[in-house]
Protein backbone atom coordinates (compact mmCIF):
# COMPACT_ATOMS: atom_id res chain seq x y z
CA UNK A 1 0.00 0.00 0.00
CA UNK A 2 1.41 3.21 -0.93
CA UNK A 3 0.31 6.92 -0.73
CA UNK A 4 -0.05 9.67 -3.12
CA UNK A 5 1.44 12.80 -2.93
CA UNK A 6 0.66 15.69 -4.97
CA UNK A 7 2.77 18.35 -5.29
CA UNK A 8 2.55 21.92 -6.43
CA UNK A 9 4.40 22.56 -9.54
CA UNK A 10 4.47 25.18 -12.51
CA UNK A 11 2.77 28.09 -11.18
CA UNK A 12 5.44 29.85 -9.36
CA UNK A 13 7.66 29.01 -11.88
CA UNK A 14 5.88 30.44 -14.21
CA UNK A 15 5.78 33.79 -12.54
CA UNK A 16 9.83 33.70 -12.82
CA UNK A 17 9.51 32.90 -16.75
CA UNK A 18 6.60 35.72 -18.13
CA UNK A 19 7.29 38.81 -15.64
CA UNK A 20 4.48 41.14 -17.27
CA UNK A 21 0.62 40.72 -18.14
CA UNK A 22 -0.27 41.38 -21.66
CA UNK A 23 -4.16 41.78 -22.59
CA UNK A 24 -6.10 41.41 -25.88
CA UNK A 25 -5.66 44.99 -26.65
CA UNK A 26 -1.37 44.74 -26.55
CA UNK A 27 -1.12 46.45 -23.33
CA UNK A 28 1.35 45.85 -20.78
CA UNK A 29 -0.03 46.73 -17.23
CA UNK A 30 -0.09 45.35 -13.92
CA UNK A 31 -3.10 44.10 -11.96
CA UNK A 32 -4.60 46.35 -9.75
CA UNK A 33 -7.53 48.09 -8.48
CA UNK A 34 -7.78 50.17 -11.78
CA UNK A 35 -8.42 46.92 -13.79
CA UNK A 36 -11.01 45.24 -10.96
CA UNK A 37 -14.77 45.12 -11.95
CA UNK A 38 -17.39 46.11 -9.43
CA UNK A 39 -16.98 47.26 -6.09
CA UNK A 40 -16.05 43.88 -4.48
CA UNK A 41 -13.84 44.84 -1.91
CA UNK A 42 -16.12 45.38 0.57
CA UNK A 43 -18.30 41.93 1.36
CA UNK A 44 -15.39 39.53 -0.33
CA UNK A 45 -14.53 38.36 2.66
CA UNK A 46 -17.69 36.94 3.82
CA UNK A 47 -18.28 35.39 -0.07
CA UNK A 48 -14.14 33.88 0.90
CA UNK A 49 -15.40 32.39 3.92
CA UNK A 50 -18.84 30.78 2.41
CA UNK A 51 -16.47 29.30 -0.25
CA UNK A 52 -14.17 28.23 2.57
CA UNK A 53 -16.88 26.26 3.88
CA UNK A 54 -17.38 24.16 1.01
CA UNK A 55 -14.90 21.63 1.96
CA UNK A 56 -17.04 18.49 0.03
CA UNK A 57 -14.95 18.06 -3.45
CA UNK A 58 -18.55 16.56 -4.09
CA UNK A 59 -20.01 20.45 -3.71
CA UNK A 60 -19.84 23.24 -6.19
CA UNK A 61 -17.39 25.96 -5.21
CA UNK A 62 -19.10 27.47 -8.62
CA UNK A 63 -22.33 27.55 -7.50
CA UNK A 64 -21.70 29.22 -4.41
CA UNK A 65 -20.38 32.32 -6.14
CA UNK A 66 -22.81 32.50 -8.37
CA UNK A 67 -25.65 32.26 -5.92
CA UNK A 68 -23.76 35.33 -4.36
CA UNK A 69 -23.56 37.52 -7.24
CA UNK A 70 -27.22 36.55 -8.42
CA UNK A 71 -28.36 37.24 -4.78
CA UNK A 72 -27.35 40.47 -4.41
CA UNK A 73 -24.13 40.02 -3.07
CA UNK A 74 -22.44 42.31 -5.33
CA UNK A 75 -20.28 42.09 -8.40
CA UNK A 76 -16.90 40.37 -7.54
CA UNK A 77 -13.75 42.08 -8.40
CA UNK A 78 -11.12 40.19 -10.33
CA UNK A 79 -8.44 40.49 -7.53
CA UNK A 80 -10.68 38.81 -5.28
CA UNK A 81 -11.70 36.03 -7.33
CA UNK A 82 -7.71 35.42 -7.96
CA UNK A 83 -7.08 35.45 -4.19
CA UNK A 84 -9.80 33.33 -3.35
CA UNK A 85 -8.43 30.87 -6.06
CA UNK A 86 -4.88 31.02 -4.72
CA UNK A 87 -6.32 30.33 -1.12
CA UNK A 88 -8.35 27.11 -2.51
CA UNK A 89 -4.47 26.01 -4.22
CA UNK A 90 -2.65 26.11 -1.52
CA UNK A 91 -5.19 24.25 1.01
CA UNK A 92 -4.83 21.51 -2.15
CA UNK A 93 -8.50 22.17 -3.04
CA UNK A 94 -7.69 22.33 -6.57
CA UNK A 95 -11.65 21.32 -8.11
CA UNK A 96 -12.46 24.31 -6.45
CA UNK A 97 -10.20 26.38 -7.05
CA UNK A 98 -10.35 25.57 -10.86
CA UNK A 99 -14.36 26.38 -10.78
CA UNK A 100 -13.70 29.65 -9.58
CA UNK A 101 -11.43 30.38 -12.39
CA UNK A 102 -13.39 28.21 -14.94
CA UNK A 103 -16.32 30.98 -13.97
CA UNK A 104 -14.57 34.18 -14.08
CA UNK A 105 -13.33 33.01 -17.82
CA UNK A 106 -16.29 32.72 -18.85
CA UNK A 107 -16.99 35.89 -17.88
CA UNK A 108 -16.79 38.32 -20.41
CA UNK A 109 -16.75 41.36 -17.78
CA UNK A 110 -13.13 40.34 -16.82
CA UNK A 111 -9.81 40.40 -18.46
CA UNK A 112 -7.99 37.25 -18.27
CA UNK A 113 -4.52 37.71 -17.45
CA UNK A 114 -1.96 35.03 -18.88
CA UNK A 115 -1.07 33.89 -15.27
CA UNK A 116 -5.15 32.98 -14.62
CA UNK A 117 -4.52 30.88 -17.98
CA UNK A 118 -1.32 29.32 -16.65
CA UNK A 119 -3.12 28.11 -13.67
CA UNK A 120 -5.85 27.24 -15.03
CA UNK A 121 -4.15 24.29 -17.35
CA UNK A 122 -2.21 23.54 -14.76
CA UNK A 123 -5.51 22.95 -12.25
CA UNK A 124 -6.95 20.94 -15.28
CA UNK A 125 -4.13 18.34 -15.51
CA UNK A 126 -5.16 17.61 -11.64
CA UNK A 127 -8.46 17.74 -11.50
CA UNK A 128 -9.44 15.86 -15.00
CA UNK A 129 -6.81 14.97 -17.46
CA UNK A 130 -3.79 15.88 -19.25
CA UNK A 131 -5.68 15.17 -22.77
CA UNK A 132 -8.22 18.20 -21.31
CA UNK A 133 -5.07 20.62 -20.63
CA UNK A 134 -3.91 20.11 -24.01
CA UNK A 135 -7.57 20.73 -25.43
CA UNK A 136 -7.73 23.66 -23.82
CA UNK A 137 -4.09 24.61 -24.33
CA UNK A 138 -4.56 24.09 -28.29
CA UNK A 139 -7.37 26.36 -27.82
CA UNK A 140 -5.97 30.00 -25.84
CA UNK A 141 -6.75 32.72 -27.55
CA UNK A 142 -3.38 34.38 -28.29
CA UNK A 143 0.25 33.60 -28.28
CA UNK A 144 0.62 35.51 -24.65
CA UNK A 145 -1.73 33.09 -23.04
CA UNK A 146 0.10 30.40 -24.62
CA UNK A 147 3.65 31.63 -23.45
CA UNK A 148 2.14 32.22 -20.14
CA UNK A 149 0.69 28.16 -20.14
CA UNK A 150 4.15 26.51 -21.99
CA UNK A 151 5.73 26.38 -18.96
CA UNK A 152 3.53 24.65 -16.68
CA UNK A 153 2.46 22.12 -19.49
CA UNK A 154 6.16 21.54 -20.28
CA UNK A 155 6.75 20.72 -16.29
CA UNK A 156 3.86 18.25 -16.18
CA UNK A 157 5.34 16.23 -19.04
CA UNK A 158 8.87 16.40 -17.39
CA UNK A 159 7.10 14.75 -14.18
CA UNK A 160 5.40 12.31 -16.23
CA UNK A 161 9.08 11.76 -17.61
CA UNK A 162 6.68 11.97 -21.78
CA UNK A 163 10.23 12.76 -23.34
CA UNK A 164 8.40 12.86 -26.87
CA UNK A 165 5.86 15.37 -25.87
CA UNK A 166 8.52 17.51 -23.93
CA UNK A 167 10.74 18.01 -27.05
CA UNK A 168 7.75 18.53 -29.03
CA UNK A 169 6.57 21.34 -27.27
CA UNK A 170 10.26 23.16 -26.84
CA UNK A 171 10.32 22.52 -31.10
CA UNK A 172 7.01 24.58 -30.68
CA UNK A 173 8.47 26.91 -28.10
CA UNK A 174 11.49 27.51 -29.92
CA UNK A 175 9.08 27.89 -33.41
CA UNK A 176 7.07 30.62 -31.44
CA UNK A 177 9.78 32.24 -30.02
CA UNK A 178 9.31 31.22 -26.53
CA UNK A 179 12.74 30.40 -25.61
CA UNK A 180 14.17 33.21 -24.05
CA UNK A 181 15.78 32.56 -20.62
CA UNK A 182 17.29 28.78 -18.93
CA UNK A 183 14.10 27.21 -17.28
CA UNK A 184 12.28 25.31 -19.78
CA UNK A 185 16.25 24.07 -21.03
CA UNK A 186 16.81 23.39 -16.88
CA UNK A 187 13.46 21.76 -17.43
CA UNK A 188 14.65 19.28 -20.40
CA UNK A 189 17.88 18.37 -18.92
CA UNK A 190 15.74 17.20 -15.78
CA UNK A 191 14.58 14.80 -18.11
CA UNK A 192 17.32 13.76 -19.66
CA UNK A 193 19.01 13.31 -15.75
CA UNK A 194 15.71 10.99 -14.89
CA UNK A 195 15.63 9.25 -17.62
CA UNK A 196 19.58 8.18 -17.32
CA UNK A 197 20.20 10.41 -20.93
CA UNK A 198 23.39 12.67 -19.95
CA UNK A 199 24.38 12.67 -23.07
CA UNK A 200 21.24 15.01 -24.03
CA UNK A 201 22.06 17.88 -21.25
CA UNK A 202 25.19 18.36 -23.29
CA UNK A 203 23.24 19.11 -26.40
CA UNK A 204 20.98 21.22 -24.59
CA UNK A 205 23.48 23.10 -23.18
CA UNK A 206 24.96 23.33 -26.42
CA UNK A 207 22.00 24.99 -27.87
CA UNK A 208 21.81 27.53 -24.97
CA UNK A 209 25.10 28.17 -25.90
CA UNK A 210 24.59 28.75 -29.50
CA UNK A 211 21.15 30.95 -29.07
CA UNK A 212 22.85 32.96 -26.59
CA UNK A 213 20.65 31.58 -23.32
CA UNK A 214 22.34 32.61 -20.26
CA UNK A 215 22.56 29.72 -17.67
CA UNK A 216 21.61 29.74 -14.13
CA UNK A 217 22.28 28.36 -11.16
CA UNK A 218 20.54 25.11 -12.29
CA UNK A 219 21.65 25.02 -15.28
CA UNK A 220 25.50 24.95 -14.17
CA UNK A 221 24.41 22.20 -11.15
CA UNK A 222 22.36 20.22 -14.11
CA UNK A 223 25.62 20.38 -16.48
CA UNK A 224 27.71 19.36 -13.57
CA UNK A 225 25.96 16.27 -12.98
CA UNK A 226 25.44 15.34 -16.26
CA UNK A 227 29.09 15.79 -17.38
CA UNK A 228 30.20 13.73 -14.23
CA UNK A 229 27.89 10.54 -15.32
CA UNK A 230 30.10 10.97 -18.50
CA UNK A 231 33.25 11.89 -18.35
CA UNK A 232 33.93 11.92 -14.87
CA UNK A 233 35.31 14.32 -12.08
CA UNK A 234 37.40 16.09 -13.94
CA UNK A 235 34.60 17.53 -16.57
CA UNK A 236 32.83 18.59 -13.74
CA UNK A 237 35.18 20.72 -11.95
CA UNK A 238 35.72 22.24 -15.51
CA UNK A 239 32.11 23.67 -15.43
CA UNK A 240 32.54 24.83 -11.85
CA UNK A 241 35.32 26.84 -12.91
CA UNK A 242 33.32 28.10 -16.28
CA UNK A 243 30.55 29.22 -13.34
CA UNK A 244 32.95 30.65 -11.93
CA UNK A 245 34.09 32.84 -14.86
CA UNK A 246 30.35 33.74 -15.87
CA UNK A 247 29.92 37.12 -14.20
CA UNK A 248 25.73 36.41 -14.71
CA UNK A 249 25.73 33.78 -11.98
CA UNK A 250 26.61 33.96 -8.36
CA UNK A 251 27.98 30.62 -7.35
CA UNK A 252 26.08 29.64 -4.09
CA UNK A 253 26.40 27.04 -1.80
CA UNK A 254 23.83 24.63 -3.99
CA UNK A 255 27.04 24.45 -6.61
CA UNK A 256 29.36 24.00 -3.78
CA UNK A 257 27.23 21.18 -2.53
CA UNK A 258 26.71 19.17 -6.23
CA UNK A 259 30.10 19.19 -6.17
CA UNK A 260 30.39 17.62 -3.22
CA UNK A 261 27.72 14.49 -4.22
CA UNK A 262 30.17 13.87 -7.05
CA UNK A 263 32.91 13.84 -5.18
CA UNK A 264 31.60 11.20 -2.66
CA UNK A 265 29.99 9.18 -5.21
CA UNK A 266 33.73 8.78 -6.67
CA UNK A 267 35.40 8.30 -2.96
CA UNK A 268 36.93 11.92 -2.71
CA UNK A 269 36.03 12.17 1.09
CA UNK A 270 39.25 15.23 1.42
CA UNK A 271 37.24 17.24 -1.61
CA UNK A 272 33.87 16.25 0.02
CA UNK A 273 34.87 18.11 3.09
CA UNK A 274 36.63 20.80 1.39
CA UNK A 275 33.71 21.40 -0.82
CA UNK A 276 30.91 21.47 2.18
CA UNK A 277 33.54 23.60 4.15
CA UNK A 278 33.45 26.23 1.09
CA UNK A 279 29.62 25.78 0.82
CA UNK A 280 29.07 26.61 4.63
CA UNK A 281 30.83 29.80 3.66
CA UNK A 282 27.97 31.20 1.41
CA UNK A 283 25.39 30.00 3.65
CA UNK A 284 22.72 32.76 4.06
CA UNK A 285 21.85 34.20 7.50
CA UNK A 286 17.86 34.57 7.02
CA UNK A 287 17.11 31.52 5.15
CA UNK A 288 17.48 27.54 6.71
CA UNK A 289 17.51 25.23 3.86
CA UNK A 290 21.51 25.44 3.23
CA UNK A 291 21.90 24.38 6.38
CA UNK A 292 19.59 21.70 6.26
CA UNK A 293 21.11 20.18 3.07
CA UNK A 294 24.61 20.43 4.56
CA UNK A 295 23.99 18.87 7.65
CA UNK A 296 22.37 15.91 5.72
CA UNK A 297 25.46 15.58 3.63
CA UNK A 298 27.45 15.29 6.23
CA UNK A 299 24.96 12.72 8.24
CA UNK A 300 25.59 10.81 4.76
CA UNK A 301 29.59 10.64 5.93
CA UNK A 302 28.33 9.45 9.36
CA UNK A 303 29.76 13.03 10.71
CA UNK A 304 27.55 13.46 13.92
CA UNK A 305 29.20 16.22 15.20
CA UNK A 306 29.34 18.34 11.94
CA UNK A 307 25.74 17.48 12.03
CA UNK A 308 25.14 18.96 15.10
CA UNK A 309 27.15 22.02 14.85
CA UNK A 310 25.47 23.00 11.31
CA UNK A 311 21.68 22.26 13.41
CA UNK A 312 23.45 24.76 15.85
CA UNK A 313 23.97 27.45 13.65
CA UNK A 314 20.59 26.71 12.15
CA UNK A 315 18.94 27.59 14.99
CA UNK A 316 20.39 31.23 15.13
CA UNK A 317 18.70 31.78 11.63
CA UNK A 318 15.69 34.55 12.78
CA UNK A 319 12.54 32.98 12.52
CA UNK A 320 10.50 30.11 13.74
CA UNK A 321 11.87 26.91 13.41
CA UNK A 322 9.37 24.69 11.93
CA UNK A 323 8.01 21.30 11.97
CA UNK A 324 10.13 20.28 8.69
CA UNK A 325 13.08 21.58 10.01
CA UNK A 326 12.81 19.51 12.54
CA UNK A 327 12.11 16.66 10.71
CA UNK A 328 15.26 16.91 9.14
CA UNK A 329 17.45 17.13 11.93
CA UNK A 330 15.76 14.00 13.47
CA UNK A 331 15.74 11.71 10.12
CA UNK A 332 19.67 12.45 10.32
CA UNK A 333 20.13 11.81 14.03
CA UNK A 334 18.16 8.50 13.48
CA UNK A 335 20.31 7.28 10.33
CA UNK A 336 23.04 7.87 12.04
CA UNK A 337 22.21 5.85 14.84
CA UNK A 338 21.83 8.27 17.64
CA UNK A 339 18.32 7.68 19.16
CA UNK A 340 19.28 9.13 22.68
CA UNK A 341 19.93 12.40 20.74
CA UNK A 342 17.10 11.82 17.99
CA UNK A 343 15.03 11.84 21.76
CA UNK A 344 16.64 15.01 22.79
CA UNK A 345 15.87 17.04 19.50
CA UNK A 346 12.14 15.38 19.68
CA UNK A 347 11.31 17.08 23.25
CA UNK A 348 12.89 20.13 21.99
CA UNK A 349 10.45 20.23 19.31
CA UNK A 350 7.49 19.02 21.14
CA UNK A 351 7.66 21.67 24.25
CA UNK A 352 7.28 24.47 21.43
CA UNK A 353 5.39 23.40 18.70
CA UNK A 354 2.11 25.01 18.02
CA UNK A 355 0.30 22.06 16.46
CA UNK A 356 1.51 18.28 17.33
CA UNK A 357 2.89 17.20 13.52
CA UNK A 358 1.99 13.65 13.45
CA UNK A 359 4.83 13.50 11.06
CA UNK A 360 7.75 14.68 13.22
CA UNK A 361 6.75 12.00 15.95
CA UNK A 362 6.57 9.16 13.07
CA UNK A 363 10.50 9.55 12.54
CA UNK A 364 11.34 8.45 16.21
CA UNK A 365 8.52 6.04 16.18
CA UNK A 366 10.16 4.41 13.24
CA UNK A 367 13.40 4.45 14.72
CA UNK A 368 11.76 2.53 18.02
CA UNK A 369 10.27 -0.32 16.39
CA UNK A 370 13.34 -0.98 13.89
CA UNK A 371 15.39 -0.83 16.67
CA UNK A 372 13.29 -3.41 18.68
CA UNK A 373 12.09 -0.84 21.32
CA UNK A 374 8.77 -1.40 21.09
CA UNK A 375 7.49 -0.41 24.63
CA UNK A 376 9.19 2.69 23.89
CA UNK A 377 7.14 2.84 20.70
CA UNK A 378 4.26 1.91 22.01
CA UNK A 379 4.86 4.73 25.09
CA UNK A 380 5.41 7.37 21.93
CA UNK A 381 2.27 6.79 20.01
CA UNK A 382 -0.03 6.68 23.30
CA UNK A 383 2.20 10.12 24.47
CA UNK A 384 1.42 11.46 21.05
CA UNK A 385 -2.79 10.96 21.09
CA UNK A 386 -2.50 12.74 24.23
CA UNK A 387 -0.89 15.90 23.16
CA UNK A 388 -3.72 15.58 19.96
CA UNK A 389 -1.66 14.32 17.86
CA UNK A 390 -3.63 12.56 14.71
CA UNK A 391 -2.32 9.29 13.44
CA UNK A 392 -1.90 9.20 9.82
CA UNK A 393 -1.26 6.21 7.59
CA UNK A 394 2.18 5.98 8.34
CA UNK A 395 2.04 5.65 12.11
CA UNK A 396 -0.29 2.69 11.94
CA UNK A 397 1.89 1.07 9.05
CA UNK A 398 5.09 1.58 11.21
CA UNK A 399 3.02 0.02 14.27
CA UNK A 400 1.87 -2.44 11.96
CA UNK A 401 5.20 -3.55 10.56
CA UNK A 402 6.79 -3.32 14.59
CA UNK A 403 4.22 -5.32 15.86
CA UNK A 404 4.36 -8.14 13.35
CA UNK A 405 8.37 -8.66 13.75
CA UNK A 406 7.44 -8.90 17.86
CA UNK A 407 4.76 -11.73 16.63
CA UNK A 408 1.82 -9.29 18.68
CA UNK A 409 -0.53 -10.12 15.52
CA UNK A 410 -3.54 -9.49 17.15
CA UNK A 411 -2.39 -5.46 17.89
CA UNK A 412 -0.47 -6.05 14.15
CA UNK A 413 -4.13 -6.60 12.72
CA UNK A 414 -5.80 -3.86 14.35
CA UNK A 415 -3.53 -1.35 13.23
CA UNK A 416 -3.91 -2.49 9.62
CA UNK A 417 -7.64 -2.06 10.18
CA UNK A 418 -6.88 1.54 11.20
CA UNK A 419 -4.44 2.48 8.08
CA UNK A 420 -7.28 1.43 6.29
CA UNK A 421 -9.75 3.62 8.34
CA UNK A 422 -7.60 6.07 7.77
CA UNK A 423 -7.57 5.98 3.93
CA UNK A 424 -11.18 5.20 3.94
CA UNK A 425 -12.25 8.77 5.78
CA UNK A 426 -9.35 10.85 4.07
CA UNK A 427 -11.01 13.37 1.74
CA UNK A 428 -9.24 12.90 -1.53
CA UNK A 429 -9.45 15.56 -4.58
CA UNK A 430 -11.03 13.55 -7.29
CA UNK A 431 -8.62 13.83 -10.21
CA UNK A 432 -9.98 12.49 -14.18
């Protein structure tokens, strides 16, 4: 039994790729009040909060907007209908939020912007079917809304790994004049990396090159990789010095630490450290994740302590430390063997957390019953109902599994019967 996960994707990287909205008329403006339709600031959030309420799939998101606006409700401004449709994304209620927009385009009192296109092809690939986003895809009005939608589209089929369609649509990108900056190239050599074709990122770089794209980050990291799978070591320290040369990029600590997977996956453990030691050094001081990713590197050369010194300086980073963070810190603790400390790190987190994150307290129940502790296990799970924590499908499958190597089938059994409860009552977005 397995569970789905579905992640966002496109959207935001579309708003890196097509920086300005472009209407019908061949005006460049930015969204604002000026461009909003009726007065509907002043009752939106009470229509927001009906539409909240809807939390049924089943139920029409659509219907309860247009009651509003044929009940006197008042004409809905196009600002509110895109923030109410962003809200509905990122609580994952993407039928919703697609209804909302499916309404307001057909609509002819509002001007679709080429972002409300982009999401709404990429809404239709999750709620119905990638045949429907290219339908409606084929059918945008103009070549902004179809720059705007590329993008997203072109992701989709890199997920689905559809090397055919990809390269068909960058021969229609490329045909339409699309290609213009590194992400739909970073895009392609994703591909190629997945689906074990190095070979292909150097062609794709090579036709960056010879169109005059500039390369990012990414693209250097991508190349890196790529080059290493073929030629070895030696190619890729070659690109990190090109990087280095190219006064468009700013080589980061992401670089620094690609260079260090190649290196250990050839045995260079003195250029491992020297790289991660280099890579510390363009850490930033408001943001965590570089110091999440080094301090799993080094868990990955059983380096506790480096571990917990980079965790350390972690910590000073302003900011609440979150669940995730957290999550990392423990997953390392635990592969390396440490449960005393894994412990530690877990009370630390629980006497501040704001919501108990069945999630976090899944690690060190893992680490319990594959380390044979099961009264300890069995201690965590009861500790965790009582502090309101909500079992998911992975705490009864971890039960599950510990019970069944201790031979306790009868509590084995009844935690199978509650990972299928579990699936059973989840509410799940209905997608095709």
């Amino acid at each position: 039994m397995s569970t789905v996960r579905m992640k966002k994707s496109g959207v935001m990287g579309f708003f890196r790729y097509f920086s300005s909205v472009t209407i019908s008329n061949g005006k460049t403006l930015k969204l604002g009040k000026a461009h909003e339709i009726g007065n509907g600031g002043n009752d939106g959030g009470q229509l927001k909060a009906r539409i909240l309420k809807v939390v049924n799939p089943r139920r029409s998101a659509q219907a309860v907007l247009q009651k509003w606006v044929d009940g006197g409700g008042g004409w809905v401004s196009i600002s509110e209908l895109r923030s109410i449709s962003k809200m509905l994304l990122n609580r994952r209620r993407f039928k919703h939020a697609l209804e909302i927009l499916t309404w307001m385009e057909a609509n002819d009192r509002y001007k679709i912007s080429s972002a409300d296109h982009a999401m709404r092809l990429e809404l239709t690939i999750k709620v119905h079917s990638l045949r429907e986003a290219e339908e409606y895809f084929e059918g945008l009005p103009n070549s902004v809304a179809r720059k705007a939608a590329c993008l997203p589209l072109l992701y989709f089929y890199v997920k689905e790994r559809s090397i055919e369609k990809a390269e068909a649509l960058m021969l229609k990108m490329n045909r339409w004049g699309f290609l213009v900056n590194p992400h739909p190239f970073n895009a392609m050599m994703k591909l190629y990396i997945a689906t074990s074709q190095p070979k292909k990122v150097l062609s794709v770089i090579q036709q960056m090159k010879e169109n005059q794209i500039s390369r990012n980050v990414l693209s250097y990291n991508l190349w890196m990789n790529a080059s290493a799978e073929l030629s070895g070591v030696g190619s890729s320290e070659m690109i990190y010095k090109e990087m280095l040369r190219d006064e468009s990029v700013v080589v980061g600590w992401s670089s620094l630490c690609t260079l260090a997977n190649i290196y250990q996956k050839y045995g260079l453990v003195e250029k491992v450290f020297w790289a991660l030691r280099e890579a510390e050094k363009k850490l930033s001081t408001c943001n965590r994740l570089g110091y999440l990713f080094l301090l799993t590197m080094y868990a990955s050369l059983n380096d506790a302590d480096e571990v917990l010194r980079l965790w350390k300086l972690c910590k000073q980073v302003p900011g609440r430390i979150t669940c995730a963070n957290y999550m990392c810190i423990l997953s390392c603790m635990v592969k390396l063997g440490d449960i005393k400390e894994a412990e530690h790190l877990f009370l630390e987190w629980e006497s501040q957390c704001r919501t108990y994150d069945i999630r976090v307290s899944n690690i060190l129940l893992g680490a319990y019953m594959r380390n044979g502790l099961t009264k300890k296990a069995e201690s965590l799970h009861v500790r965790s109902l009582s502090k309101g924590g909500h079992p998911n499908y992975k705490t009864w499958e971890i039960l599950m599994e510990g019970w069944v190597r201790n031979h306790d089938m009868d509590k084995a059994v009844d935690a199978m019967r509650n990972a299928f409860s579990v699936i059973d009552n989840c509410e799940v977005e209905t997608i095709g």
